[in-house]
Protein backbone atom coordinates (compact mmCIF):
# COMPACT_ATOMS: atom_id res chain seq x y z
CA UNK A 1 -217.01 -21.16 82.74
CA UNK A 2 -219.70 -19.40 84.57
CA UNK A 3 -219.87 -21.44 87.84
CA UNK A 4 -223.64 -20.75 88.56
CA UNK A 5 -225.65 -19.22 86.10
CA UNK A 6 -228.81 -17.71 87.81
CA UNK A 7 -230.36 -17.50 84.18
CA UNK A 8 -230.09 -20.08 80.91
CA UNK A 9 -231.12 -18.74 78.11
CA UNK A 10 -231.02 -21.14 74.81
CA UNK A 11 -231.48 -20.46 71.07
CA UNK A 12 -233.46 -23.28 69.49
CA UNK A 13 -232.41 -23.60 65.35
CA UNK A 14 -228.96 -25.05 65.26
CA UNK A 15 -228.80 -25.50 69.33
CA UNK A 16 -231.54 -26.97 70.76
CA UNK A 17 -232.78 -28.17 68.35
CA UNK A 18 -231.50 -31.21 65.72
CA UNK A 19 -231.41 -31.01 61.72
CA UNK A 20 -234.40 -32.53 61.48
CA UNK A 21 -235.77 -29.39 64.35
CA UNK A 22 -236.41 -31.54 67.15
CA UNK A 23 -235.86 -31.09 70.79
CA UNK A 24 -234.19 -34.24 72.39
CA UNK A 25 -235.76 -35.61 75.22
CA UNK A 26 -232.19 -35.62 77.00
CA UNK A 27 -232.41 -31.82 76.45
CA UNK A 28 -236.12 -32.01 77.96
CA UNK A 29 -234.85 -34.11 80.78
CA UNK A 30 -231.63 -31.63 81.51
CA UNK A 31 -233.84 -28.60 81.62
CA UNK A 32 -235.84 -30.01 84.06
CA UNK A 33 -233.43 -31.39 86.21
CA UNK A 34 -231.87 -27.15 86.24
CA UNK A 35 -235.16 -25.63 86.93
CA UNK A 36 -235.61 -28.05 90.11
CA UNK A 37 -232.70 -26.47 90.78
CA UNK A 38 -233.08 -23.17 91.26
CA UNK A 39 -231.73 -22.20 88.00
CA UNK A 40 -234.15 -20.42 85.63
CA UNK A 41 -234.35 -21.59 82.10
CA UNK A 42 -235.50 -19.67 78.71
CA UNK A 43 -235.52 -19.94 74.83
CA UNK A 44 -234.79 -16.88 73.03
CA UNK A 45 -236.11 -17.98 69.59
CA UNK A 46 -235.86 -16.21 66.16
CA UNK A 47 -239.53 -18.67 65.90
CA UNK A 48 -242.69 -17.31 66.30
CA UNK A 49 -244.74 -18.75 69.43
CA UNK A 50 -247.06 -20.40 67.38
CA UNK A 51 -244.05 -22.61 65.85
CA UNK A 52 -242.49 -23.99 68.69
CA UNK A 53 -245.24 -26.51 70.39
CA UNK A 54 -245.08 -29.52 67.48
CA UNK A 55 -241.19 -29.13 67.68
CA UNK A 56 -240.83 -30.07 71.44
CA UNK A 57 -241.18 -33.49 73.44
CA UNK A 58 -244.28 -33.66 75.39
CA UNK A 59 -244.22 -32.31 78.82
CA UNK A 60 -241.25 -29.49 77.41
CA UNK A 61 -240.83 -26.88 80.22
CA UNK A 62 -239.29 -23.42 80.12
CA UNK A 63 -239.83 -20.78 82.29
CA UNK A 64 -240.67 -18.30 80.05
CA UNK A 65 -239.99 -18.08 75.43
CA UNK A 66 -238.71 -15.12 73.85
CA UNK A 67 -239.91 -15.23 70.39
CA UNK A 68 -239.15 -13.21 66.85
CA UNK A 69 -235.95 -12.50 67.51
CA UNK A 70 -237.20 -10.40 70.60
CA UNK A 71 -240.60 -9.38 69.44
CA UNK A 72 -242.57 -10.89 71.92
CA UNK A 73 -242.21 -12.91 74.92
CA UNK A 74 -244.33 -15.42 77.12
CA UNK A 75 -244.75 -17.47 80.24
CA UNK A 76 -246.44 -20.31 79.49
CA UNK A 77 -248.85 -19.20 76.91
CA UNK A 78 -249.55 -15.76 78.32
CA UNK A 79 -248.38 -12.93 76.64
CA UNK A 80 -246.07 -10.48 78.75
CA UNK A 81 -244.75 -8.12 75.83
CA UNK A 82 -245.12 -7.43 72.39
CA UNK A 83 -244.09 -5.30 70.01
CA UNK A 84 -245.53 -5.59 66.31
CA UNK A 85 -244.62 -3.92 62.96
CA UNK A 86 -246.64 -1.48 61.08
CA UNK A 87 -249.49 -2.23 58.57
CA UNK A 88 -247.57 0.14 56.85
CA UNK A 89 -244.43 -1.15 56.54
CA UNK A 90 -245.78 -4.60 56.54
CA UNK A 91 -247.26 -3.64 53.01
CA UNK A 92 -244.17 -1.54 52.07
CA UNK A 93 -242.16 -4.61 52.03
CA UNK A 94 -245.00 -6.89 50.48
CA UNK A 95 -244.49 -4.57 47.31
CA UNK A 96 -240.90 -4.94 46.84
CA UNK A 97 -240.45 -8.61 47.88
CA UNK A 98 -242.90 -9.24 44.83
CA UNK A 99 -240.43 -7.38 42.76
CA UNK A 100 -237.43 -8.69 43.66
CA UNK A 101 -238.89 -12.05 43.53
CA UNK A 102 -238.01 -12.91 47.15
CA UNK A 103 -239.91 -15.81 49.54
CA UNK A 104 -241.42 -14.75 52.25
CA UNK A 105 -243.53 -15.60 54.85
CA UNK A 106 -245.52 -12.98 57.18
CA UNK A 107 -246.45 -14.09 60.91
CA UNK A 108 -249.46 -11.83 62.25
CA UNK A 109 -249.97 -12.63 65.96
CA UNK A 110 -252.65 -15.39 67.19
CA UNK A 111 -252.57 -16.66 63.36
CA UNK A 112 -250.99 -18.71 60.46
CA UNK A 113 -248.35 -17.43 58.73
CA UNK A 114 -249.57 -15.73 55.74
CA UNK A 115 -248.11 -14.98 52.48
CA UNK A 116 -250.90 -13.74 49.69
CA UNK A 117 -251.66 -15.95 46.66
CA UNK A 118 -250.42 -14.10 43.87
CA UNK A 119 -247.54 -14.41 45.42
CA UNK A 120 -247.73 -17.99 45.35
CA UNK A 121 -245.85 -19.24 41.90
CA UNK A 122 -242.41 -17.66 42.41
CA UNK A 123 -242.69 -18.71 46.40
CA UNK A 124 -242.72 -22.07 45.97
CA UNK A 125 -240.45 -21.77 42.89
CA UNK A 126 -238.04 -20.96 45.64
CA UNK A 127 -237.94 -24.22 47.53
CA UNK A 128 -237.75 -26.56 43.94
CA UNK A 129 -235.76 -29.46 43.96
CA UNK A 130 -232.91 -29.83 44.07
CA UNK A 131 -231.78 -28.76 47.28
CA UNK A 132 -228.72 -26.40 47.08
CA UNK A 133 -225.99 -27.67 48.52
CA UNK A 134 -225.50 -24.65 50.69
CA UNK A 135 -228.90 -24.55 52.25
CA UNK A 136 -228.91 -26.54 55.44
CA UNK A 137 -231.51 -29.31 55.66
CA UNK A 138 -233.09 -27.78 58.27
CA UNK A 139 -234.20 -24.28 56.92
CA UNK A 140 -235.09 -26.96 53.83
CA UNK A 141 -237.80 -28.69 55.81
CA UNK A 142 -238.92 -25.80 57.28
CA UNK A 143 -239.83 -24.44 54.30
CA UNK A 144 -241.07 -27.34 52.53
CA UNK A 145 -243.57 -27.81 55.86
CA UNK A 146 -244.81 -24.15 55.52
CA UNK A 147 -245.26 -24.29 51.68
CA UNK A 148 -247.35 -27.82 52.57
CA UNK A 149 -249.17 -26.90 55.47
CA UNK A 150 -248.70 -23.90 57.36
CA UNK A 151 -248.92 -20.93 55.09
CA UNK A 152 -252.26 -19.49 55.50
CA UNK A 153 -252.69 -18.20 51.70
CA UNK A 154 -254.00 -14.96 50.95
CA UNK A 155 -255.92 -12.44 48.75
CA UNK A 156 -254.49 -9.58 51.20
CA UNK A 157 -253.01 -9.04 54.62
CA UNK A 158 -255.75 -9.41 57.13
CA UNK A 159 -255.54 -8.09 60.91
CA UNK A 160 -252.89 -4.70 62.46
CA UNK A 161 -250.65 -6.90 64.63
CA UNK A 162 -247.35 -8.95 63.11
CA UNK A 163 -244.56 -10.43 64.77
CA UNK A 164 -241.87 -10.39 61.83
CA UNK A 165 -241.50 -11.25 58.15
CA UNK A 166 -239.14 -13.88 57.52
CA UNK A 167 -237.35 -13.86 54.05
CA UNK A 168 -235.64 -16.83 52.09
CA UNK A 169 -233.62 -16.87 48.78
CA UNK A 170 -232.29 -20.41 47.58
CA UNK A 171 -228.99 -18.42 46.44
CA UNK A 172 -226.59 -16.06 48.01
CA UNK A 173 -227.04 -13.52 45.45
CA UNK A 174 -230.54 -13.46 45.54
CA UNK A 175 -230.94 -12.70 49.23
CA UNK A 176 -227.94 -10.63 49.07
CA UNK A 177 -229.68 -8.34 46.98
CA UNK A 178 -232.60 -8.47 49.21
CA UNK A 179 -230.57 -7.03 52.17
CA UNK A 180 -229.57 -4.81 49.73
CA UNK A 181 -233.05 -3.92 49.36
CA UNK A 182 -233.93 -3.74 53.17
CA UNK A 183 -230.47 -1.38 53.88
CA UNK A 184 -232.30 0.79 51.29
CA UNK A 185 -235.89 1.17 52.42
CA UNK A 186 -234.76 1.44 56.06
CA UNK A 187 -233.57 5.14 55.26
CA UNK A 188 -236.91 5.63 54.53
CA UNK A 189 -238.75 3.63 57.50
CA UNK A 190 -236.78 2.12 61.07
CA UNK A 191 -236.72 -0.99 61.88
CA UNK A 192 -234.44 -3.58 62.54
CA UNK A 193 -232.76 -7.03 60.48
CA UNK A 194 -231.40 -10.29 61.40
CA UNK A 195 -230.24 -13.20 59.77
CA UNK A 196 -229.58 -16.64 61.19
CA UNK A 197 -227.93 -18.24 58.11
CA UNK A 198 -226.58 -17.14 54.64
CA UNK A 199 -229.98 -17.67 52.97
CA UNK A 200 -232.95 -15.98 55.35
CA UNK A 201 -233.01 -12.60 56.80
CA UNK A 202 -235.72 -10.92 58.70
CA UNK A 203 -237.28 -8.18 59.88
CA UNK A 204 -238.64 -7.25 63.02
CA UNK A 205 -238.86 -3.78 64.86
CA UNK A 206 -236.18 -1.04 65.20
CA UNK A 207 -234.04 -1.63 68.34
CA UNK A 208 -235.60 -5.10 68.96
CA UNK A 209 -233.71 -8.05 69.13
CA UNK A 210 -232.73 -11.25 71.49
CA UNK A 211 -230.90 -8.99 73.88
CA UNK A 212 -233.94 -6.70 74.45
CA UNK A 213 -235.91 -9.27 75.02
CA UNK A 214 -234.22 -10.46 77.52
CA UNK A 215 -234.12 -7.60 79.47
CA UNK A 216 -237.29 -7.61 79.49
CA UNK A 217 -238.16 -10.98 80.57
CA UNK A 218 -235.68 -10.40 83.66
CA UNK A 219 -237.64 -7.45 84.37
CA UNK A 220 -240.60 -9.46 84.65
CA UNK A 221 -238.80 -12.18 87.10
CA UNK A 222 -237.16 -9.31 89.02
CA UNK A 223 -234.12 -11.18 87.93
CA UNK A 224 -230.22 -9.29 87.93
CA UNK A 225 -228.84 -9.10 84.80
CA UNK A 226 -225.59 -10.86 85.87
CA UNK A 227 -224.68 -14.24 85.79
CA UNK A 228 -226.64 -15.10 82.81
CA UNK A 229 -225.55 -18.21 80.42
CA UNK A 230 -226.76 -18.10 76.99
CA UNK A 231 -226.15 -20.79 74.26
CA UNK A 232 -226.33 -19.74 70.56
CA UNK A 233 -225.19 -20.76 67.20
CA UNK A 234 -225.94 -18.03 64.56
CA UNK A 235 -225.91 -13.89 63.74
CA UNK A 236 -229.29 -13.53 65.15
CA UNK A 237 -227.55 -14.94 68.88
CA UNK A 238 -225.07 -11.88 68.74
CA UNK A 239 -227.17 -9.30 70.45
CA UNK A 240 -228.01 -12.02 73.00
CA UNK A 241 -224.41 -13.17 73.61
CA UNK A 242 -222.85 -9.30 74.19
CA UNK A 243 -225.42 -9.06 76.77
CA UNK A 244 -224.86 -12.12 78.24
CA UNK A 245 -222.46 -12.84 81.04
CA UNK A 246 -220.96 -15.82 79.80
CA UNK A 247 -221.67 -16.78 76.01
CA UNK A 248 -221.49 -20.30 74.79
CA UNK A 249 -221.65 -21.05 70.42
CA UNK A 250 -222.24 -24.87 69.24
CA UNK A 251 -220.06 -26.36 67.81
CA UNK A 252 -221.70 -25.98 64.42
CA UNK A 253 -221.46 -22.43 64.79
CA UNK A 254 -219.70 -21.02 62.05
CA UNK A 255 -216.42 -19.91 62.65
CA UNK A 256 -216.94 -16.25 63.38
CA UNK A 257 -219.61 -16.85 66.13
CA UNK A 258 -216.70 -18.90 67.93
CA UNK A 259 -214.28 -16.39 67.68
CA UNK A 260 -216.37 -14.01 69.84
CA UNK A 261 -217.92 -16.15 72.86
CA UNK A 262 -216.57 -17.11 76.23
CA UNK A 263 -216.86 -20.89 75.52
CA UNK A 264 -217.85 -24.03 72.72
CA UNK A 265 -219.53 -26.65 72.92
CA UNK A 266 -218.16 -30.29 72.70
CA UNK A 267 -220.81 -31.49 70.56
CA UNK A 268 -222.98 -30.14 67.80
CA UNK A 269 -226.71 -30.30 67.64
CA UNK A 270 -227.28 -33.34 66.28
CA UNK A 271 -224.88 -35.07 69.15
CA UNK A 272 -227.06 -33.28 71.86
CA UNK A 273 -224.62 -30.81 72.18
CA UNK A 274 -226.82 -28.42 74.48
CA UNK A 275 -227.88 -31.50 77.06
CA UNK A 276 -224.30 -32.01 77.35
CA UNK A 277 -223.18 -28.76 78.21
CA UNK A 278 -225.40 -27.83 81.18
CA UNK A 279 -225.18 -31.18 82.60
CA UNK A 280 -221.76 -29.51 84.19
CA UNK A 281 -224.66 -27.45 86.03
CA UNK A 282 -226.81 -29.80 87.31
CA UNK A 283 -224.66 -30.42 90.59
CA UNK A 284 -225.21 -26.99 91.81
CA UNK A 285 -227.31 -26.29 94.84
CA UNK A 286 -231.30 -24.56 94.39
CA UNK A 287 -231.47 -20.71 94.17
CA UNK A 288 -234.90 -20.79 94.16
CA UNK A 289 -238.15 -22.62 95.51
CA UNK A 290 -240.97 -21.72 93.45
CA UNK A 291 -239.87 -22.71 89.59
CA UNK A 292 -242.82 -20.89 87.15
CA UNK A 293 -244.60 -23.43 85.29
């Protein structure tokens, strides 16, 4: 166990976050007990920004988000990096998602989510009831809520800046062919993928991921790169947990995630497994005296 982390950094989907993708307020509560601290605290997201408000207790706290898997990152809500795919590729991969059939969802910076309308039939024919039984309920809802109210429906992709593409297939076949797909195209054009369960992968730029984002949001803290905790539960949390000093998988982590990291939690996410965990922290003595807002 790393006896005093100078840096937290927590995934949110399948850590901090419930099945039904809520933050507890005991995970609220914990965070801001280890900030008063001393000890910095961040999420490293596969999210966009513009997701995470409505899924966090009022008054939620962090000192700084990285977002998109790495893409971007933020104090409060100023941006302090950003990288963005091409218009290019952006269109590229428009194309042959409509061919293969495959749900997706675009997120440009500063804006909804967009995927365009004649894309809309086979989209939604994704997410049809039933659910499968190997979709977890909370990539379900998530994609229900987008279908319902936060795609931003289009005749064409509007705007030069985008944070990632997300991808979904309701089988493993389907997205399995997808990657497929991606492996393919990137010998054509760089960039990077990610997947954070069996039935989503996405894309964001080449070389970018949690890890990288990181770095950089140390950089902009003048923080060292040791003693850093980071708490994780899926593929996309691999870069993050190599680069970490000490890396910690849920319990609902699957089983190869466990095999890797320095230490599991006790409880899952639905149990408030993350709360739990750093309350073995909050004993330790302030590093710092000016916490970021």
């Amino acid at each position: 166990m790393l006896l005093k982390p100078k840096a937290i950094f927590l995934d949110m989907d399948g850590t901090i976050l419930n099945r039904s993708n809520k933050v507890s307020i005991q995970t609220k509560e914990i965070i801001d007990e280890l900030r008063k601290q001393g000890i910095f605290v961040f999420i490293a997201t596969g999210r966009a920004f513009d997701e995470i408000e409505e899924l966090v207790p009022e008054g939620f706290q962090v000192d700084g988000f990285i977002t998109s898997n790495g893409m971007a990152g933020y104090v409060g809500k100023e941006s302090v990096f950003q990288h963005s795919l091409s218009l290019q590729l952006v269109e590229t991969i428009i194309e042959k998602a409509r061919a293969n059939k495959v749900y997706y969802e675009l997120f440009p910076y500063g804006t909804p989510r967009v995927t365009l309308k004649q894309d809309h039939s086979y989209v939604e024919n994704e997410i049809r009831e039933p659910k499968p039984d190997s979709v977890e309920i909370n990539e379900w809802l998530s994609r229900k809520q987008a279908i319902k109210e936060e795609i931003d429906w289009k005749d064409s992709v509007e705007g030069s800046e985008f944070s990632k593409f997300y991808f979904f297939a309701r089988t493993h076949e389907h997205i399995d062919k997808w990657k497929e797909e991606l492996e393919e195209l990137k010998k054509e054009i760089d960039f990077t993928t990610s997947t954070s369960s069996k039935h989503n992968v996405e894309v964001m730029v080449a070389n970018v991921n949690k890890a990288t984002g990181i770095q950089q949001m140390l950089k902009y803290f003048n923080l060292p790169e040791q003693d850093i905790l980071a708490i994780g539960d899926s593929n996309n949390d691999l870069p993050m947990f190599q680069f970490a000093s000490y890396a910690v998988a849920m319990k609902n982590a699957p089983d190869h995630i466990k095999e890797i990291v320095d230490d599991v939690t006790e409880f899952n996410c639905d149990e408030n497994g993350v709360s739990h965990y750093l309350s073995k922290f909050l004993l330790q003595k302030s590093t710092r005296s000016n916490p970021v807002l």
